[in-house]
Protein backbone atom coordinates (compact mmCIF):
# COMPACT_ATOMS: atom_id res chain seq x y z
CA UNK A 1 12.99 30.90 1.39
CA UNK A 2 9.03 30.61 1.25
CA UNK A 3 6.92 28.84 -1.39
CA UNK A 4 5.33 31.35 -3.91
CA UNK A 5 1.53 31.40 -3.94
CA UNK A 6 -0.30 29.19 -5.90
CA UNK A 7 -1.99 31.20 -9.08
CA UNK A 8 -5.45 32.23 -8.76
CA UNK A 9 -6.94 29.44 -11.00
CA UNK A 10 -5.44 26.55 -8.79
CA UNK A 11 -8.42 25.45 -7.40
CA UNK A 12 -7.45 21.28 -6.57
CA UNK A 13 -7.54 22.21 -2.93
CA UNK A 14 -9.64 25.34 -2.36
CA UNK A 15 -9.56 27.10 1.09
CA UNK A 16 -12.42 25.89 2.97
CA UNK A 17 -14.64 28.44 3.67
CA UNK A 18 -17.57 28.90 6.67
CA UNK A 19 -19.97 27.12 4.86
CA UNK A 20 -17.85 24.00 3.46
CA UNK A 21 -17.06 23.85 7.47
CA UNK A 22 -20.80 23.90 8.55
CA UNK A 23 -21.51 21.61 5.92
CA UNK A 24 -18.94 18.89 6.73
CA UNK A 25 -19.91 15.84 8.32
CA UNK A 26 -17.97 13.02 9.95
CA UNK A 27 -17.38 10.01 8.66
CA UNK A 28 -19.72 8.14 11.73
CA UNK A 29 -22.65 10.12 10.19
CA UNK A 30 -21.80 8.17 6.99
CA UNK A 31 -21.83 4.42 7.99
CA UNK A 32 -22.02 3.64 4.18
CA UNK A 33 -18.65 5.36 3.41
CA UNK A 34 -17.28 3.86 6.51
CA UNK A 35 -18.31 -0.04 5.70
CA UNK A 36 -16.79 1.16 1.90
CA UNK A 37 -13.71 2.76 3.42
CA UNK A 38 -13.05 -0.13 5.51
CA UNK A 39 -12.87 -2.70 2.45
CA UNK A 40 -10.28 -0.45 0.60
CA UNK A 41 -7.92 -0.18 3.41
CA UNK A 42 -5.55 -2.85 3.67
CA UNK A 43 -4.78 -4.04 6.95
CA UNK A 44 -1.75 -3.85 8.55
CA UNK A 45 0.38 -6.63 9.08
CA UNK A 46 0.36 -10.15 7.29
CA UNK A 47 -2.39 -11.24 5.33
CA UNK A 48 -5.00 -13.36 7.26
CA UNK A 49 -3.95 -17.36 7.67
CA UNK A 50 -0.13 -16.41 6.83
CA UNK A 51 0.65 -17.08 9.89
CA UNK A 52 0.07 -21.03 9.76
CA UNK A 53 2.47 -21.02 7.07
CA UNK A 54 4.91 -24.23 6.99
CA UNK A 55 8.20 -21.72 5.82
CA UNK A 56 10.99 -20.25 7.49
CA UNK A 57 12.80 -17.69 7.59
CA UNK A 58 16.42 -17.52 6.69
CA UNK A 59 19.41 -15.56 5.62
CA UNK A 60 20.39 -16.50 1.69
CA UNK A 61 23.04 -14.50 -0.66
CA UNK A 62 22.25 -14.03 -3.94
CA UNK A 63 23.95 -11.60 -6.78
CA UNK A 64 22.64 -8.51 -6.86
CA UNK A 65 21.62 -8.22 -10.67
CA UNK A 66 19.72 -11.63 -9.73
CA UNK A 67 17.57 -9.93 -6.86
CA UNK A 68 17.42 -6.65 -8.58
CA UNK A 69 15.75 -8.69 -11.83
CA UNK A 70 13.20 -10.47 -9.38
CA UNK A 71 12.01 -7.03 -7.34
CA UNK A 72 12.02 -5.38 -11.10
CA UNK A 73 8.98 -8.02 -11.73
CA UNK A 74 7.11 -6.17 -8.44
CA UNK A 75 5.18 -7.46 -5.75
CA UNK A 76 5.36 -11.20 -4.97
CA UNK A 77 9.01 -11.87 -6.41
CA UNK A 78 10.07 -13.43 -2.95
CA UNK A 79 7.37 -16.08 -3.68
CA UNK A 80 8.88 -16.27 -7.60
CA UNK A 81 11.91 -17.44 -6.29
CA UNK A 82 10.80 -20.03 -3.93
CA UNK A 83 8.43 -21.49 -6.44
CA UNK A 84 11.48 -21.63 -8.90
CA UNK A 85 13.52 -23.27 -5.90
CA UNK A 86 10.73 -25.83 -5.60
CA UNK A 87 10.78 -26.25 -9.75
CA UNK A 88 14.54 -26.85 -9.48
CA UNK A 89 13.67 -30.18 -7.24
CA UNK A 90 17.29 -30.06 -5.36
């Protein structure tokens, strides 16, 4: 089964036509979007000077409501845990 058309007013992505071709550009031509472009995209892999970090890495069990609470507080909540690990002073 095919998608229906979009209706005639959906115009968020327009067919490119001769002109909007002959117009285009690439992004080389624009070294000020490309210097921009370059500072919003994140680069792969782990964050610079990560890697002469003094941790390890290791299996640990926890409860699942336990993890699921930490990952509900986003990004970071690996790091949450340790720091409340170092709190704890064990």
């Amino acid at each position: 089964m095919s998608k229906p058309p979009p209706p005639s007013y959906f115009d968020d992505n327009p067919e490119w036509t001769e002109e909007d071709f002959a117009r285009a550009r690439q992004l080389a031509d624009r070294p000020d979007i490309a210097v921009m472009r370059a500072k919003l995209v994140r680069p792969r892999g782990r964050p610079e000077g990560s890697t002469t970090s003094t941790k390890s890495l290791v299996s640990l069990r926890l409860d699942n409501d336990i993890i699921a609470r930490f990952r509900a507080t986003g990004p970071g909540w690996q790091s949450r845990i340790n720091a409340l690990l170092r709190e704890a002073k064990l």
